[in-house]
Protein backbone atom coordinates (compact mmCIF):
# COMPACT_ATOMS: atom_id res chain seq x y z
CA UNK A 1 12.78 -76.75 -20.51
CA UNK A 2 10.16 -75.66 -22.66
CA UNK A 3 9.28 -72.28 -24.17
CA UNK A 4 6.04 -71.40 -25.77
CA UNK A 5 6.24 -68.31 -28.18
CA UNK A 6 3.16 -66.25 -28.97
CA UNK A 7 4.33 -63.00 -30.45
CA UNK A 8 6.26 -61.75 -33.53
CA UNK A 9 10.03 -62.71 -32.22
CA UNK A 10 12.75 -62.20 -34.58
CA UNK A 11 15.24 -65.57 -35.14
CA UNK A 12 18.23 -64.20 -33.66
CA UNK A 13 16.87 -63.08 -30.29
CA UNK A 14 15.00 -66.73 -30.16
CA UNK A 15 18.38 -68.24 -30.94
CA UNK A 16 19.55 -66.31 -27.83
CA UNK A 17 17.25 -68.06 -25.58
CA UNK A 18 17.75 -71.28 -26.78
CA UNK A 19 21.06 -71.17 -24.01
CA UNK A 20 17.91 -71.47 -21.60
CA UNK A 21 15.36 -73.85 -23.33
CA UNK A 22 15.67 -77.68 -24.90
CA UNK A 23 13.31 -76.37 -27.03
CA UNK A 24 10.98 -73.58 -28.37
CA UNK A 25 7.65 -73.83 -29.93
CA UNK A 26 7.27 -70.90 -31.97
CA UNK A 27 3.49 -69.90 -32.82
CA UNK A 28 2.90 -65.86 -33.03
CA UNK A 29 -0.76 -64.93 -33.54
CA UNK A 30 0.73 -63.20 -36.73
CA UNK A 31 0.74 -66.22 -38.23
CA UNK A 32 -2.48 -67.93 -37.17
CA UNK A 33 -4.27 -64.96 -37.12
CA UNK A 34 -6.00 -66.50 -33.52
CA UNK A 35 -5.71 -64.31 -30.19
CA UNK A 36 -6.25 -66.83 -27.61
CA UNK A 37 -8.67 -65.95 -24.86
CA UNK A 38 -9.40 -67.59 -21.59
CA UNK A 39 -10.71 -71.00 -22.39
CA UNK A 40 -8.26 -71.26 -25.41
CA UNK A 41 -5.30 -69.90 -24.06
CA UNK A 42 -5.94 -73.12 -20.93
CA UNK A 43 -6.29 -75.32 -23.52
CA UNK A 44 -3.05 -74.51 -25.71
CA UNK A 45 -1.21 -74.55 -22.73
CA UNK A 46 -2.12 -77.75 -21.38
CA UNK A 47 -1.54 -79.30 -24.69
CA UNK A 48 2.05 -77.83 -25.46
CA UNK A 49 3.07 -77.90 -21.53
CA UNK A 50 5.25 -75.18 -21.84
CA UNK A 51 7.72 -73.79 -18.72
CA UNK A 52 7.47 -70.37 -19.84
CA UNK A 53 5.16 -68.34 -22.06
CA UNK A 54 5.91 -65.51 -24.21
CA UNK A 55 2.33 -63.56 -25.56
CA UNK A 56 1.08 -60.57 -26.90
CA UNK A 57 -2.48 -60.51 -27.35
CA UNK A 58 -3.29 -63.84 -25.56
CA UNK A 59 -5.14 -63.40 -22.29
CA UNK A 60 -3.78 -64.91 -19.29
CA UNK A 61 -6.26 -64.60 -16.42
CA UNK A 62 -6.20 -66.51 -13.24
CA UNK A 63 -8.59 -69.26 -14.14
CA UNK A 64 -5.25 -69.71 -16.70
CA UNK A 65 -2.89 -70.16 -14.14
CA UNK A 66 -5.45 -72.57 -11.59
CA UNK A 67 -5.46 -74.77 -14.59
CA UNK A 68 -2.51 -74.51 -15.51
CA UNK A 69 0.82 -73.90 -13.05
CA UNK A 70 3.72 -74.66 -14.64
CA UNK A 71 5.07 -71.41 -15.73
CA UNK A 72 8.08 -70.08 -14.32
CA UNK A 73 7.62 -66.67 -15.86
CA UNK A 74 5.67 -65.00 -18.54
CA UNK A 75 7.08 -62.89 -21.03
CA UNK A 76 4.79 -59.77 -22.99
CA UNK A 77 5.81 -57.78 -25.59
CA UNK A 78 3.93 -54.65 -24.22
CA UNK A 79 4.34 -51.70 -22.51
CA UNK A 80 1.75 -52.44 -20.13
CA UNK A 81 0.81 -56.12 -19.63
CA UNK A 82 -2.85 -55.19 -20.12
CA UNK A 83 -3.74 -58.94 -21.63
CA UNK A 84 -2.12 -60.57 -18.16
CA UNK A 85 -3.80 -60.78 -14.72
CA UNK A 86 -1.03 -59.21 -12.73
CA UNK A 87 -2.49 -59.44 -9.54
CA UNK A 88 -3.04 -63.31 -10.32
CA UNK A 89 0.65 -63.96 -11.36
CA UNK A 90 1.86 -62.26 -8.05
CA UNK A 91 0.16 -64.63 -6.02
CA UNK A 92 1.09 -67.73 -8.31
CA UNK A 93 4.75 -66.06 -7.62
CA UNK A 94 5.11 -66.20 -11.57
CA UNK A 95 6.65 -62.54 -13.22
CA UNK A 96 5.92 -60.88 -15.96
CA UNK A 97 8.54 -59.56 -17.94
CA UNK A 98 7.33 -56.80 -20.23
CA UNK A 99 8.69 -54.56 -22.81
CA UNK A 100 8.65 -50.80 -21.89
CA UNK A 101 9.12 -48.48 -24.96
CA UNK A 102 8.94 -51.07 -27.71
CA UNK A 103 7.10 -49.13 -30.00
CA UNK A 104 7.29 -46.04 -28.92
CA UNK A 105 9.31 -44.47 -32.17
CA UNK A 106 6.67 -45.95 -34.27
CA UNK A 107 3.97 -44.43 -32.99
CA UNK A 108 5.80 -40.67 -32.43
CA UNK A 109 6.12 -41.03 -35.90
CA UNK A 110 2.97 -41.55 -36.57
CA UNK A 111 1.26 -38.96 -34.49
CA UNK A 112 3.61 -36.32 -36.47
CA UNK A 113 2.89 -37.96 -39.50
CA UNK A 114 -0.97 -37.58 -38.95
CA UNK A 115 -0.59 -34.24 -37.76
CA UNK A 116 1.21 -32.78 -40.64
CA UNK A 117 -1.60 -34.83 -42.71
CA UNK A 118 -4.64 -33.60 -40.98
CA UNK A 119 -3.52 -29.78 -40.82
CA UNK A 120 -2.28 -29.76 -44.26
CA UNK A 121 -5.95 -31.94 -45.65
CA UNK A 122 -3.37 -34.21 -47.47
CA UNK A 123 -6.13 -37.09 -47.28
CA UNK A 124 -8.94 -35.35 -48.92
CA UNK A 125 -6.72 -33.79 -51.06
CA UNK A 126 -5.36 -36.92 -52.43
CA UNK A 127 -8.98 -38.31 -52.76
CA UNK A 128 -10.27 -34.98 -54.76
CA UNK A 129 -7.45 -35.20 -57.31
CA UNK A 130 -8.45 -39.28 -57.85
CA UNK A 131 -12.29 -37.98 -58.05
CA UNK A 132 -10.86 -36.02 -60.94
CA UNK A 133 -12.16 -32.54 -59.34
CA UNK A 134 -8.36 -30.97 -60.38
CA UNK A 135 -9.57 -28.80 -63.68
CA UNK A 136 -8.44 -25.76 -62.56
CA UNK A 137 -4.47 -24.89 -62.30
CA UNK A 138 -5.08 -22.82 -59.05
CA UNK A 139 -7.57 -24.12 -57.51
CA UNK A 140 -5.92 -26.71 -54.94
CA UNK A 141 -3.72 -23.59 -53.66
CA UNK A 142 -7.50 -21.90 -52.26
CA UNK A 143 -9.37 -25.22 -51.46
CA UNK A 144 -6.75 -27.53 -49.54
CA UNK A 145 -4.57 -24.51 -47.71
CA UNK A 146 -3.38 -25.84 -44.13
CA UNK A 147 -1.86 -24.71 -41.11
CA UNK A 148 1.61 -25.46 -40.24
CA UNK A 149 2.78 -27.45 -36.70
CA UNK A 150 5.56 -24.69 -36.08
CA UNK A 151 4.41 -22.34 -33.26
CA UNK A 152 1.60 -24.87 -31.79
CA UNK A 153 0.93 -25.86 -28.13
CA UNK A 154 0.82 -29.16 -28.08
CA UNK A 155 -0.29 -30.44 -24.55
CA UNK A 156 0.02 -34.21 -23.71
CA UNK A 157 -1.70 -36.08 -21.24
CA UNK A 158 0.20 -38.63 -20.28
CA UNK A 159 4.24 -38.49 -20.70
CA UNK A 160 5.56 -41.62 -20.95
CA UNK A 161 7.96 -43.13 -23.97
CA UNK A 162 5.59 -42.23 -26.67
CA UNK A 163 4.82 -38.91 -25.13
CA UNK A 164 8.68 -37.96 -24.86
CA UNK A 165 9.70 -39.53 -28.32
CA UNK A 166 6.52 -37.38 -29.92
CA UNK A 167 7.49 -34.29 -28.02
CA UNK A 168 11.19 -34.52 -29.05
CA UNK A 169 9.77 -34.95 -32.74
CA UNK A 170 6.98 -32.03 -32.31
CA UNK A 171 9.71 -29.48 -30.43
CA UNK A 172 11.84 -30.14 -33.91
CA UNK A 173 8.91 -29.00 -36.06
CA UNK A 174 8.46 -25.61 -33.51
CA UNK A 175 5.88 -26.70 -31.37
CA UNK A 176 5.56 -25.45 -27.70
CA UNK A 177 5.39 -28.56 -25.14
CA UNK A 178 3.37 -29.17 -22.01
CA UNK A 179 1.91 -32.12 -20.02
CA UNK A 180 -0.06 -33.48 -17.57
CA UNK A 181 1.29 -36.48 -15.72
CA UNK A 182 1.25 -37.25 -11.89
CA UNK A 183 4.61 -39.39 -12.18
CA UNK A 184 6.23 -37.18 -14.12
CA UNK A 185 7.62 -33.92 -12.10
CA UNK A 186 10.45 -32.62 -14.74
CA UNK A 187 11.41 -33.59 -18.28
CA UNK A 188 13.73 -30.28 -19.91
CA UNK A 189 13.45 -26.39 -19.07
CA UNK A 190 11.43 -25.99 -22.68
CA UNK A 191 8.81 -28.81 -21.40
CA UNK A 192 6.12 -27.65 -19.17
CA UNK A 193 3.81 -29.45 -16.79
CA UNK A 194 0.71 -28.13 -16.32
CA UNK A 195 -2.57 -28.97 -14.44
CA UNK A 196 -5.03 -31.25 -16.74
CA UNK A 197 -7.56 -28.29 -17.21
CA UNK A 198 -4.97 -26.16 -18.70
CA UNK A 199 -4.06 -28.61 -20.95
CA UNK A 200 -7.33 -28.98 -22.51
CA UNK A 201 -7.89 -24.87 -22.19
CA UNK A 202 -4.33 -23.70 -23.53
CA UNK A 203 -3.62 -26.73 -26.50
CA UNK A 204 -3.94 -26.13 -30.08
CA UNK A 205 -3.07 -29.74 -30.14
CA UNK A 206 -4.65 -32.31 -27.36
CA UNK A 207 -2.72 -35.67 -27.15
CA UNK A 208 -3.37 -38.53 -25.06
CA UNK A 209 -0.98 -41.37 -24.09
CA UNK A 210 -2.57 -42.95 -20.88
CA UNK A 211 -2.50 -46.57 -20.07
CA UNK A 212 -6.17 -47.98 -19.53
CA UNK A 213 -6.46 -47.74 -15.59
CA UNK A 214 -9.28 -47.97 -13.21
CA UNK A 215 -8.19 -44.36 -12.50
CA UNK A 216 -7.58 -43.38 -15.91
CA UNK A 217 -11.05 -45.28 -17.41
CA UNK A 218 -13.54 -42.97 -19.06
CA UNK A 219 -11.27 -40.02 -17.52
CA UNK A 220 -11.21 -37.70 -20.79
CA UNK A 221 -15.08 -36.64 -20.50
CA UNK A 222 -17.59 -33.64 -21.32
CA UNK A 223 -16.40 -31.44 -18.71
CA UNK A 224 -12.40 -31.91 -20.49
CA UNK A 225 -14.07 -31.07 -24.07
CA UNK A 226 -15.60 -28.07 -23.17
CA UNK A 227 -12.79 -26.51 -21.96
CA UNK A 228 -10.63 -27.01 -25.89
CA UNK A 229 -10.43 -23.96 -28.17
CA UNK A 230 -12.78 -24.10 -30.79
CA UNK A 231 -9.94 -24.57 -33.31
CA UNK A 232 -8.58 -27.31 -31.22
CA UNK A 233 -7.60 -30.66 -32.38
CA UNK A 234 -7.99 -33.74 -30.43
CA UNK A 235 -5.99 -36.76 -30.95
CA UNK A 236 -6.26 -40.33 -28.93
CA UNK A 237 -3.23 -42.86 -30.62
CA UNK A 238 -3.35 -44.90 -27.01
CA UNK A 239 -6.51 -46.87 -26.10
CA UNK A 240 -10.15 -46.08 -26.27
CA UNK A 241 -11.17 -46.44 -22.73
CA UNK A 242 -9.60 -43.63 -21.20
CA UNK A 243 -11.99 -41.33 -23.85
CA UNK A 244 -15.61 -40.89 -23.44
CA UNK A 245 -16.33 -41.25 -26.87
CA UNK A 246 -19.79 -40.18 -26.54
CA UNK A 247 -18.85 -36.75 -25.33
CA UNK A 248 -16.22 -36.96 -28.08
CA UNK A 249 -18.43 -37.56 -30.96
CA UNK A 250 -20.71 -34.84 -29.53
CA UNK A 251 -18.17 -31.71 -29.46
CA UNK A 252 -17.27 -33.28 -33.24
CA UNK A 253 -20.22 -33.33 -34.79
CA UNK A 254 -21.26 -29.87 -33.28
CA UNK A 255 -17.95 -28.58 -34.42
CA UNK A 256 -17.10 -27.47 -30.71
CA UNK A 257 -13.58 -28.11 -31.68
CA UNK A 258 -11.87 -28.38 -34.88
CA UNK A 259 -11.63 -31.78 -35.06
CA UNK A 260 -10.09 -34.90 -34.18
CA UNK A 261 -7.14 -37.66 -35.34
CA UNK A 262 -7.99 -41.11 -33.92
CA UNK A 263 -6.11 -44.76 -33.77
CA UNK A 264 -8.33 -46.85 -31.46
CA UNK A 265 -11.98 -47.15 -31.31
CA UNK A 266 -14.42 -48.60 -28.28
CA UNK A 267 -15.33 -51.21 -30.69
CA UNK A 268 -12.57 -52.71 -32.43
CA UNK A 269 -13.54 -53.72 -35.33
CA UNK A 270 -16.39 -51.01 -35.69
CA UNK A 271 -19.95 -51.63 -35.92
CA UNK A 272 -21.82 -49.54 -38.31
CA UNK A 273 -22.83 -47.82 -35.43
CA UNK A 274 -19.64 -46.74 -34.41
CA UNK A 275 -18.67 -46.15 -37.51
CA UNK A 276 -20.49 -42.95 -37.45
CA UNK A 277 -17.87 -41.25 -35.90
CA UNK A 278 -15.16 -42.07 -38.68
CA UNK A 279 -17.12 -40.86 -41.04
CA UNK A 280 -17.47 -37.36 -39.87
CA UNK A 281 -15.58 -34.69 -42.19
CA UNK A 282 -13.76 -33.45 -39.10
CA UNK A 283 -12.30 -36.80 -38.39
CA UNK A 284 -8.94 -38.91 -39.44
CA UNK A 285 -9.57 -42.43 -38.40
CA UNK A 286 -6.89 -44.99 -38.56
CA UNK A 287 -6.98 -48.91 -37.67
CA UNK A 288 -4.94 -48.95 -34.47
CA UNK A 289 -1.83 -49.00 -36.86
CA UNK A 290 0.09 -46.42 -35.13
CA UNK A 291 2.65 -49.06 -33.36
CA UNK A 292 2.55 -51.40 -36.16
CA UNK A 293 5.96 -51.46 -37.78
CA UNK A 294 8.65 -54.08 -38.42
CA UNK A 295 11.21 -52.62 -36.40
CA UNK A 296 8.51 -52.94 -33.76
CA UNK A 297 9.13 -56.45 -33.90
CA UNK A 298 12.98 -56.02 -33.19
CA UNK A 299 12.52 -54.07 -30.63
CA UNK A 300 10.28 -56.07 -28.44
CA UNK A 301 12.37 -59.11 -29.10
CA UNK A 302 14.97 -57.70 -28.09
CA UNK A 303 13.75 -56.03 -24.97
CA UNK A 304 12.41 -59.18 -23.79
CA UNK A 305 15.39 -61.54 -24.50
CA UNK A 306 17.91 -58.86 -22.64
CA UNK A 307 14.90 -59.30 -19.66
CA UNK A 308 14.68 -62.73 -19.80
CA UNK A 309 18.91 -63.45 -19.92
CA UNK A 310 18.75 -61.23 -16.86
CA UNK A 311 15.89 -62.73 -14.86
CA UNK A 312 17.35 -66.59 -15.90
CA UNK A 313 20.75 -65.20 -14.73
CA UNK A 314 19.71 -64.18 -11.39
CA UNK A 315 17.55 -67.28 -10.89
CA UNK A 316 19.67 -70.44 -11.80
C-alpha cells in the first residue's frame, strides 16, 4: 500500500508506519509552500494513487473523493478537520483520523506570552527605545507602566485543550477563571462556568477558543461587545469567523474597551483594507503564529501515528 504525506511528519513516527505501507511519498506543504485546493488536491491524487492520505491544509471536499475513491482513511493533523468534508467521507465510509490537542501548549503559551506583552506595552516599548526616544533616565518608568495578570478575571469562551492548558498557565500567574462552554459542565472547584453574557460583563480578560461552526459563525457580535468593561481586553488566538470583526473594529477604534490581542484575521493575508484594524494603537496583531512551533510538529505526528497503528490494528 501506498501512503501520501501532506503535513510536517517527523522521520521516526513515518518510520513507524512504514509496518503498514510498501511505501510513503512524503510531500508536506512546508516544503512546497502549495496548499492544495479542490481541483489540485484531485489532481495530485490521481497522479500519486495513494491508499491513504495524510493533510493539513489541503482541502478534501466531496468532488475529491467522486474523483477519486481509493482512500481507505484520511489522516489530519488538526484539532478539528476543518479542511475535510466530513459529511462526504462518512458516506464514502472513509475516516478521518485527527489530532486533538496537538498544539494546544503552543498556543497557551502564547496567549500568556501576549498578555504579559500587551499589559506591560513591551512592544511599543521596545520600538521607542530603537526610535532612540530613551534620553531621559526615568522616563520609561512613567511612560510604559503596565498592569500585572495576577488578580484578573479571565473568562474563556470556549474550553477545550487550549482553553484548559491557558487557564492552568493564567491560574499560575493569579488570575481568576471562568467559561462559557455547552459541553463542558465541570473542570476544578477554582474554575467557574458562567452564562456567555457574564463572561463578556464580568472579564478583565475576554478569550475565545471556538471551533468555526455553523452555530458558532459570526457568534461574538455587537450585542457581546457592549456588554465588556471599558478597560476590557479582547483576545481571538482561534479563527476569525466566530468574531464579527466589524463590530470588533468599531468598540476599538471608539475605545469602548481597552483593547484587543489578535492571531487570525477574516482575510488572511490582509488587504490594506483590513489592515486598518492592525494598525490601531489599541491593537497587538500577530500572523496566526500562535500554534506554530516545532514541537507542534512532534506532537501531531505522533498523535496521528498512535491513531493510525490503532485504526490499522483493528482493521486488518
Amino acid at each position: 500500500m501506498k501512503l501520501l504525506i501532506r503535513a510536517p511528519f517527523i522521520e521516526s513516527e513515518r518510520k513507524r508506519l512504514e509496518a503498514y505501507f510498501d511505501e510513503i511519498v512524503y510531500d508536506p506543504w512546508t516544503t512546497t509552500g502549495e496548499r492544495y485546493y479542490e481541483d489540485e488536491m484531485l489532481e495530485v491524487l490521481k497522479k500519486e494513487q495513494p491508499d491513504a492520505l495524510i493533510t493539513e491544509l489541503d482541502r478534501v471536499t466531496e468532488k475529491v473523493l467522486n474523483g477519486y475513491d481509493k482512500l481507505i482513511f484520511i489522516g489530519d493533523c488538526r484539532a478539528n478537520p476543518a479542511n475535510i468534508d466530513v459529511e462526504a467521507c462518512k458516506k464514502a465510509n472513509i475516516p478521518v483520523l485527527c489530532t486533538p490537542a496537538r498544539n494546544a501548549q503552543a498556543v497557551a503559551e502564547m496567549l500568556s506570552g501576549l498578555l504579559v506583552s500587551y499589559m506591560r506595552n513591551l512592544v511599543p516599548a521596545v520600538q521607542w527605545i530603537k526610535d532612540g526616544k530613551w534620553v531621559e533616565g526615568t522616563t520609561p518608568y512613567y511612560t510604559w507602566m503596565g498592569n500585572e495578570l495576577c488578580g484578573k478575571k479571565v473568562g474563556f469562551v470556549g474550553f477545550g485543550a487550549v482553553g484548559k492548558h491557558a487557564a492552568k498557565i493564567l491560574e499560575a500567574y493569579g488570575c481568576e477563571i471562568s467559561f462559557y462552554d455547552p459541553f463542558v459542565d465541570f473542570v476544578k472547584d477554582s474554575y467557574k462556568k458562567c452564562e456567555l453574557e457574564e463572561i463578556f460583563k464580568n472579564s478583565d480578560i475576554v478569550s475565545i477558543h471556538l471551533p468555526v461552526l455553523d452555530s458558532t459563525k459570526g457568534m461574538i457580535n455587537a450585542d457581546l461587545f457592549a456588554k465588556m468593561k471599558e478597560t476590557a481586553i479582547f483576545v481571538n488566538t482561534a479563527r476569525s469567523a466566530v468574531v464579527d470583526e466589524p463590530a470588533l473594529m468599531e468598540v476599538l477604534r471608539n475605545k469602548k474597551i481597552r483593547g484587543a490581542i489578535l492571531d487570525v484575521l477574516e482575510v488572511e493575508p490582509p488587504t490594506e483594507e483590513a489592515l486598518e484594524i492592525a494598525r490601531l494603537d489599541n491593537v497587538l496583531l500577530t500572523p496566526h503564529i500562535c500554534g506554530a512551533t516545532y514541537e507542534v510538529t512532534d506532537h501531531q505526528s505522533r498523535i496521528l501515528a498512535d491513531r493510525i497503528d490503532a485504526w490499522m490494528k483493528e482493521n486488518k
